[in-house]
N, C-alpha and C. Protein backbone atom coordinates (compact mmCIF):
# COMPACT_ATOMS: atom_id res chain seq x y z
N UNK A 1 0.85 -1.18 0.00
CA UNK A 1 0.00 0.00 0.00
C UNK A 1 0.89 1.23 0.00
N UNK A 2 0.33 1.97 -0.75
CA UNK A 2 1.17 3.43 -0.05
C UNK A 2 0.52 4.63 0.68
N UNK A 3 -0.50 4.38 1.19
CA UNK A 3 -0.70 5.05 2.30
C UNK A 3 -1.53 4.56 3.51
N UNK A 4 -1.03 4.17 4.49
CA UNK A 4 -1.70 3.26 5.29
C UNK A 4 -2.00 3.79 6.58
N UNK A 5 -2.97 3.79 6.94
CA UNK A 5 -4.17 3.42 7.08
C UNK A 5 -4.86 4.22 6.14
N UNK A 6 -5.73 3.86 5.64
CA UNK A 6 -6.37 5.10 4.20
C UNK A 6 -7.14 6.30 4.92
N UNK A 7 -7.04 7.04 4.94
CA UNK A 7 -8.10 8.54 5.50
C UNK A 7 -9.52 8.07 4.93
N UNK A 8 -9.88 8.45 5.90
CA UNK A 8 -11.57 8.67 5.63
C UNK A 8 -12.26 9.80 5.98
N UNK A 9 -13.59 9.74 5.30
CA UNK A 9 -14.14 11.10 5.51
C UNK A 9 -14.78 11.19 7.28
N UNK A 10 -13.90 12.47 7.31
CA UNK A 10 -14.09 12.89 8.98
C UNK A 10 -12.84 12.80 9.45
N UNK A 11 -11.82 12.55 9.20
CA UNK A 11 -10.45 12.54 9.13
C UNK A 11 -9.61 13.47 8.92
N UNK A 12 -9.18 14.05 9.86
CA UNK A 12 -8.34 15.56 10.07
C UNK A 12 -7.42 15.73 8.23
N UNK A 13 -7.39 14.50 7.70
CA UNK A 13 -6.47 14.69 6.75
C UNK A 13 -7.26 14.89 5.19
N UNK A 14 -8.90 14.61 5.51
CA UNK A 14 -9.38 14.09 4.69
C UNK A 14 -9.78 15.45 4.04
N UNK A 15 -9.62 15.53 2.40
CA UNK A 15 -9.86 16.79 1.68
C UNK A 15 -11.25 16.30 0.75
N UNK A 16 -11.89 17.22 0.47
CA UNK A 16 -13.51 16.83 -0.33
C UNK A 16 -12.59 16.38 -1.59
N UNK A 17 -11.99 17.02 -2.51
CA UNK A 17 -11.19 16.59 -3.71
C UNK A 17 -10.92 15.38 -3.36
N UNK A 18 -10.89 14.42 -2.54
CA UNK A 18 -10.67 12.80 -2.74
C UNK A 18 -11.27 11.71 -3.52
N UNK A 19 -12.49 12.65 -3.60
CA UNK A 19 -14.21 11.87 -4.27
C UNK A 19 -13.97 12.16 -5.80
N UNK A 20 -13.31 13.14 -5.83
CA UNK A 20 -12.77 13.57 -7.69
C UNK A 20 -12.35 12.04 -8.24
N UNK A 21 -13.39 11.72 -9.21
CA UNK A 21 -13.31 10.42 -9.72
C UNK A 21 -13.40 9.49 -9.37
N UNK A 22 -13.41 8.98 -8.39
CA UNK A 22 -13.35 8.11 -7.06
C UNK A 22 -12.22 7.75 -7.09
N UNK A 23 -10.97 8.15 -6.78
CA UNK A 23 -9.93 7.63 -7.10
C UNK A 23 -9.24 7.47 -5.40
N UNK A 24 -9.37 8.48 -4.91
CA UNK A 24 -8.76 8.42 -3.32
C UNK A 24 -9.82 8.47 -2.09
N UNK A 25 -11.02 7.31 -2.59
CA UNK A 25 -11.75 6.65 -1.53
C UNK A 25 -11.13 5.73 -0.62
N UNK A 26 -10.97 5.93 0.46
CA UNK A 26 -10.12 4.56 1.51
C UNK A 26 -9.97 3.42 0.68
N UNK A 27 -9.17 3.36 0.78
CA UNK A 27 -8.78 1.66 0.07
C UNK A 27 -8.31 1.90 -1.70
N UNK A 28 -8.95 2.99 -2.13
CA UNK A 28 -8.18 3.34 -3.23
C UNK A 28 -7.25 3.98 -3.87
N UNK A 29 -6.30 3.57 -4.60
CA UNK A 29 -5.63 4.21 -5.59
C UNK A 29 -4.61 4.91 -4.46
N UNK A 30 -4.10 6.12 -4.38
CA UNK A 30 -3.31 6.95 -3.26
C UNK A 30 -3.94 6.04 -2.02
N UNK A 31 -4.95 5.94 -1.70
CA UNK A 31 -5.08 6.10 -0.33
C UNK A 31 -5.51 4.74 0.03
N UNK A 32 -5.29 4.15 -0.08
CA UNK A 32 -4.70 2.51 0.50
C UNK A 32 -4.99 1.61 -0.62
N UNK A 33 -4.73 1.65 -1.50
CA UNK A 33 -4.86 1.40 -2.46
C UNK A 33 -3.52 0.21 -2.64
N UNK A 34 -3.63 -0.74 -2.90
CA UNK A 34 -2.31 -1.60 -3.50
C UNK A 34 -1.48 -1.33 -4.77
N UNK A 35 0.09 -1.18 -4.29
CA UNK A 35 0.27 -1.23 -5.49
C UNK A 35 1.65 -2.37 -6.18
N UNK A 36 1.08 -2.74 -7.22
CA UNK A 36 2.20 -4.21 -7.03
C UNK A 36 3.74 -3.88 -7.52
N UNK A 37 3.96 -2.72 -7.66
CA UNK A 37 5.32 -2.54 -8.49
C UNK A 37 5.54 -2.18 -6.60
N UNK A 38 5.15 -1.47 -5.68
CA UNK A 38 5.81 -1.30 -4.11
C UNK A 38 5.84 -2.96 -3.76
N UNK A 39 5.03 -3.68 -3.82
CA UNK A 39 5.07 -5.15 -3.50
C UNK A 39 6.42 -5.44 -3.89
N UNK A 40 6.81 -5.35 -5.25
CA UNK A 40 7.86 -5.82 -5.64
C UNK A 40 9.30 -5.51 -5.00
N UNK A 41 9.12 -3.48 -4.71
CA UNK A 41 9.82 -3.23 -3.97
C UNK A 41 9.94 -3.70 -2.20
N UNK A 42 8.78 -4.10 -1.88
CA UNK A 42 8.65 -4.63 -0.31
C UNK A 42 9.58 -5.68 -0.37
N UNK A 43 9.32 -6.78 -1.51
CA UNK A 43 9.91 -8.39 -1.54
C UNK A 43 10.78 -7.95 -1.32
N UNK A 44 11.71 -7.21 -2.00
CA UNK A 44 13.36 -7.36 -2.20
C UNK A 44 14.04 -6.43 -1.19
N UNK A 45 13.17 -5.45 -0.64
CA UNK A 45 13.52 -5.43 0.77
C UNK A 45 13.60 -6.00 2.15
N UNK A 46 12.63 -6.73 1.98
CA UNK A 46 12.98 -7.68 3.22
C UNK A 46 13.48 -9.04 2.82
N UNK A 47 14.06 -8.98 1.70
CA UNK A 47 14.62 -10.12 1.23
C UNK A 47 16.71 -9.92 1.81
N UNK A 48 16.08 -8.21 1.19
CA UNK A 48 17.73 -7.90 1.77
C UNK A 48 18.08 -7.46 3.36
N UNK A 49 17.02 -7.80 4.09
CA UNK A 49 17.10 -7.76 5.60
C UNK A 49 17.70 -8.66 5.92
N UNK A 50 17.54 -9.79 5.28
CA UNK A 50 17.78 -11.38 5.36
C UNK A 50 16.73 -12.15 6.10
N UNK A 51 16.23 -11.85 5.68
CA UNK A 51 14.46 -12.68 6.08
C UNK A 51 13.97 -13.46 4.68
N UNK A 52 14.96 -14.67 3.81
CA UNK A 52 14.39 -14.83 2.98
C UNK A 52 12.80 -15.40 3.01
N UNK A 53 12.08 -16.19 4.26
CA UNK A 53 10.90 -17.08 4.63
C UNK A 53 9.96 -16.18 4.41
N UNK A 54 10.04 -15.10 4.87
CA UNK A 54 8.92 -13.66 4.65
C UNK A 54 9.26 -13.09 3.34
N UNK A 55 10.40 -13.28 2.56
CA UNK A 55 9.97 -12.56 1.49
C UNK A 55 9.59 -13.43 0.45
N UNK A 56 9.92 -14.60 0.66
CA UNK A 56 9.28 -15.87 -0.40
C UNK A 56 7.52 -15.79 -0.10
N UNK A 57 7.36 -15.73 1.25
CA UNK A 57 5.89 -15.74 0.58
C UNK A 57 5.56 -14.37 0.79
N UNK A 58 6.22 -13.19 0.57
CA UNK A 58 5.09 -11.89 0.20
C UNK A 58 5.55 -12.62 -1.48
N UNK A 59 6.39 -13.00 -1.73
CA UNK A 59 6.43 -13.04 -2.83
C UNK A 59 5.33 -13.77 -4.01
N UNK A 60 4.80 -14.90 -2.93
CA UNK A 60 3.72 -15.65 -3.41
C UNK A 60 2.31 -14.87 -3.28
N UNK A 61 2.11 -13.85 -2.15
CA UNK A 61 1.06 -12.93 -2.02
C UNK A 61 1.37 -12.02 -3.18
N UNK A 62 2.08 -11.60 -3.62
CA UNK A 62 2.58 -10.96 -4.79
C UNK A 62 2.14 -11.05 -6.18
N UNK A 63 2.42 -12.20 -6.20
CA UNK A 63 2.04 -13.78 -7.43
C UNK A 63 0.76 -13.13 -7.37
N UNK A 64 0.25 -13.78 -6.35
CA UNK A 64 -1.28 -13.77 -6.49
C UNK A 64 -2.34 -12.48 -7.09
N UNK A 65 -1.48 -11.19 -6.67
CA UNK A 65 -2.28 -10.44 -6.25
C UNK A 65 -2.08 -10.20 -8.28
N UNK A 66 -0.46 -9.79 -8.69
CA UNK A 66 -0.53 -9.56 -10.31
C UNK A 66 -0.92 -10.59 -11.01
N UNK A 67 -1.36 -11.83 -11.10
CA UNK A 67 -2.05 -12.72 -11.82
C UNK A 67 -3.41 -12.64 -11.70
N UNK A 68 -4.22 -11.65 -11.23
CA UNK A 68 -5.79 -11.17 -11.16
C UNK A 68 -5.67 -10.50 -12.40
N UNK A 69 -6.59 -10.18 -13.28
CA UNK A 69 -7.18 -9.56 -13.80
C UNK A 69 -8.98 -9.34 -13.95
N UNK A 70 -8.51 -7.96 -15.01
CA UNK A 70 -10.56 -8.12 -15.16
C UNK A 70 -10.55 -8.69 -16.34
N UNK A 71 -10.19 -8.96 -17.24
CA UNK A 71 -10.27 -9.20 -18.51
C UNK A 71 -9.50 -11.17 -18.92
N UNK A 72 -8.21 -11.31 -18.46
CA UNK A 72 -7.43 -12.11 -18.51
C UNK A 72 -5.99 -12.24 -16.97
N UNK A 73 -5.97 -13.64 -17.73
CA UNK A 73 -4.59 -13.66 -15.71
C UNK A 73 -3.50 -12.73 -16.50
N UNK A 74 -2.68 -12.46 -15.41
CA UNK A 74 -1.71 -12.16 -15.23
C UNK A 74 -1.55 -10.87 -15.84
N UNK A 75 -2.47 -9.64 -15.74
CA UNK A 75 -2.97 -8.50 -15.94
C UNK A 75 -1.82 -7.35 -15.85
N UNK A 76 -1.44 -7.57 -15.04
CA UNK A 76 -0.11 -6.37 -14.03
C UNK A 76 -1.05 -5.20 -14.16
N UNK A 77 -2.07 -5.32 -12.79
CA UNK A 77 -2.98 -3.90 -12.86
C UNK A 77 -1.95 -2.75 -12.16
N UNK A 78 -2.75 -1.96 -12.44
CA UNK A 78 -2.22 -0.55 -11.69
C UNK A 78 -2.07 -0.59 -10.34
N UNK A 79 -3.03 -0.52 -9.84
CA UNK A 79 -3.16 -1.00 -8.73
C UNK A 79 -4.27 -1.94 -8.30
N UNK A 80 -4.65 -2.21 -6.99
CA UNK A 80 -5.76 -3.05 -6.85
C UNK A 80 -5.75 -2.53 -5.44
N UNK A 81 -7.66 -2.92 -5.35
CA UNK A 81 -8.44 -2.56 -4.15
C UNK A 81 -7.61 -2.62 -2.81
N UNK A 82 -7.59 -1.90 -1.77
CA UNK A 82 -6.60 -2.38 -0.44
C UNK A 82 -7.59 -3.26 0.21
N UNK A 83 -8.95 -3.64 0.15
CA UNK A 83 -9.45 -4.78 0.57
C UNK A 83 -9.91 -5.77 0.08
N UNK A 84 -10.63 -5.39 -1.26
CA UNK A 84 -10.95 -6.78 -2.11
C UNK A 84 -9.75 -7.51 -2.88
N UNK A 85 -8.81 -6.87 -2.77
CA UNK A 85 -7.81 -6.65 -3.70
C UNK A 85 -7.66 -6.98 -5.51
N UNK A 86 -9.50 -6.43 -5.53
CA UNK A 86 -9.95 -6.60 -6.94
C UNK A 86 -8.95 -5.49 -7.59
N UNK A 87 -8.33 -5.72 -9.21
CA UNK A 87 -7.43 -5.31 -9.97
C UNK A 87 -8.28 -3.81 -10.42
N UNK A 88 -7.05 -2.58 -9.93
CA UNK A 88 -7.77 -1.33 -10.38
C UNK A 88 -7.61 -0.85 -11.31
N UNK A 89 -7.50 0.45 -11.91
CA UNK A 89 -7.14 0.70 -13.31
C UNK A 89 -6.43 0.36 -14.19
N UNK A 90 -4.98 0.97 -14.61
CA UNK A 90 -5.09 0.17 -16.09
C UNK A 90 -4.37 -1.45 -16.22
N UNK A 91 -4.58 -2.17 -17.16
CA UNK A 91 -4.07 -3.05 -16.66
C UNK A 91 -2.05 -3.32 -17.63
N UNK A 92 -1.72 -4.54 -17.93
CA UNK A 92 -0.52 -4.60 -18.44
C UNK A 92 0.59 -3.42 -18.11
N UNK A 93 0.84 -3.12 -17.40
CA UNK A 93 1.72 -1.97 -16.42
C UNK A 93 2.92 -2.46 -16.32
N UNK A 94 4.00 -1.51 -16.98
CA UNK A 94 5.40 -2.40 -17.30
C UNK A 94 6.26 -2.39 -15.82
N UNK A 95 5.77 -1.20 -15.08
CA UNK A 95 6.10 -1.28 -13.69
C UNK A 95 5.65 -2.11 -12.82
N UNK A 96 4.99 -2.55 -12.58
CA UNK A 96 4.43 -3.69 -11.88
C UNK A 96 5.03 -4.67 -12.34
N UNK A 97 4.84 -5.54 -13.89
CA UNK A 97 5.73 -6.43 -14.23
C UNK A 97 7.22 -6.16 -13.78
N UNK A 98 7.68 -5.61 -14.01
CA UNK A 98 9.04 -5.17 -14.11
C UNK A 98 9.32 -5.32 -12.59
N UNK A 99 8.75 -4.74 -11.65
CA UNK A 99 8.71 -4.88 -9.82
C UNK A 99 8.78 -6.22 -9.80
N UNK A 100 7.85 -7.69 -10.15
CA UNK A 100 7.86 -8.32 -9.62
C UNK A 100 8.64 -9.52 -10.29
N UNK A 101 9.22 -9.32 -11.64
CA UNK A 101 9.89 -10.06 -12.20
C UNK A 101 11.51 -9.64 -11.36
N UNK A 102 11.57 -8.44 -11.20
CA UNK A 102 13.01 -8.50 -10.34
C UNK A 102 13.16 -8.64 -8.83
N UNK A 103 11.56 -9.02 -8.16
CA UNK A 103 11.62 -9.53 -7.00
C UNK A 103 11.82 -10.83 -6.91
N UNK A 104 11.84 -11.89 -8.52
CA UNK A 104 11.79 -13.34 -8.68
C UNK A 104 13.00 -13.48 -8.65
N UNK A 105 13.89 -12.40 -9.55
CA UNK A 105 15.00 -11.99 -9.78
C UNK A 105 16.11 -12.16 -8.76
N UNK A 106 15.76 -11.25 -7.84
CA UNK A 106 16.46 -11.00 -6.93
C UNK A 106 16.23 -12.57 -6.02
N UNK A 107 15.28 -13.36 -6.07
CA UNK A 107 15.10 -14.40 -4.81
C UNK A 107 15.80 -15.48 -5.24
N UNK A 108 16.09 -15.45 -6.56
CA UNK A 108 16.86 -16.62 -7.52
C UNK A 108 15.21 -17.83 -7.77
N UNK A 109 14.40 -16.98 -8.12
CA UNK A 109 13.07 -17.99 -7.99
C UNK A 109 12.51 -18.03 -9.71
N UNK A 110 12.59 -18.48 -10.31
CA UNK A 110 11.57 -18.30 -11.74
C UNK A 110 10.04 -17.66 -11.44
N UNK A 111 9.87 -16.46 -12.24
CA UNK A 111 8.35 -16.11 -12.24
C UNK A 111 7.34 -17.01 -12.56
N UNK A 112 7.59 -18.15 -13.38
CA UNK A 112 6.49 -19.00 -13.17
C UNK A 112 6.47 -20.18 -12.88
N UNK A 113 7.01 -20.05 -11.66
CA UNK A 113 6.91 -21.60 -10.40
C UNK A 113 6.24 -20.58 -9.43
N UNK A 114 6.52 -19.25 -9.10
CA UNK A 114 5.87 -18.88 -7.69
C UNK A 114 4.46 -19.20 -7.83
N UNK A 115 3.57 -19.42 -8.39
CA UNK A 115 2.22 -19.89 -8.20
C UNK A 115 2.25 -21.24 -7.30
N UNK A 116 3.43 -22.32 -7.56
CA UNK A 116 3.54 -23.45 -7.43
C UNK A 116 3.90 -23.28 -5.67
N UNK A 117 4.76 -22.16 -5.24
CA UNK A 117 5.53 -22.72 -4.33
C UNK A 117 4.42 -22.89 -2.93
C-alpha cells in the first residue's frame, strides 16, 4: 500500500477533492490502495534484511495479487483494491511487471513456479 491506514471522511487529513473520480476513496488508488510494483519493492527489501521465509511468501502474495485480472490472468494492474484486492485501473503496467519479475530476480526464484511454491 502506499498510504496506510487510508483517511476517511471525517479525518483531520481528509480533503472533499478525494471523491474527484473516485480515485482516493479509503482503500483506493493513493489512499490505501495496493500497489504491485511497491510489492515488488517490499519483496526485495525484506529479502535484503535477510528474512528470505517472509519474502518468499510476500512473494507468493505478490504472485497472487498480479495474476488477477478483469479481462485475462496475469494483468499487471495498476493498482488493486486495499481490501478486495480486486485489480484497479489500467491493466498490463510495465512497472508492476518489471517490480515483480526482479523480485523473482532478486530471490533466484523463476516467475512461473511462484504460483507453485
Amino acid at each position: 500500500r502506499n498510504c496506510y491506514p487510508p483517511i476517511h471522511a471525517g479525518d483531520p487529513e481528509w480533503r472533499d477533492y478525494f471523491t474527484v473520480n473516485l480515485l482516493n476513496l479509503p482503500n483506493h488508488y493513493h489512499n490505501g490502495g495496493v500497489w504491485p510494483f511497491i510489492g515488488g519493492l517490499w519483496v526485495r527489501y525484506i529479502h535484503k534484511l535477510g528474512l528470505p521465509d517472509i519474502a518468499r511468501r510476500e512473494l507468493v502474495n505478490l504472485a497472487e495479487l498480479c495474476s488477477q485480472g478483469v479481462a485475462a490472468r496475469w494483468e499487471f494492474n495498476e493498482w488493486h483494491h486495499g481490501v478486495t484486492g480486486r485489480p484497479m485501473g489500467k491493466a498490463y503496467q510495465a512497472w508492476s511487471a518489471a517490480s515483480f519479475i526482479k523480485a523473482c530476480h532478486d530471490l533466484h526464484l523463476d516467475p512461473e513456479s511462484i504460483e507453485h511454491l
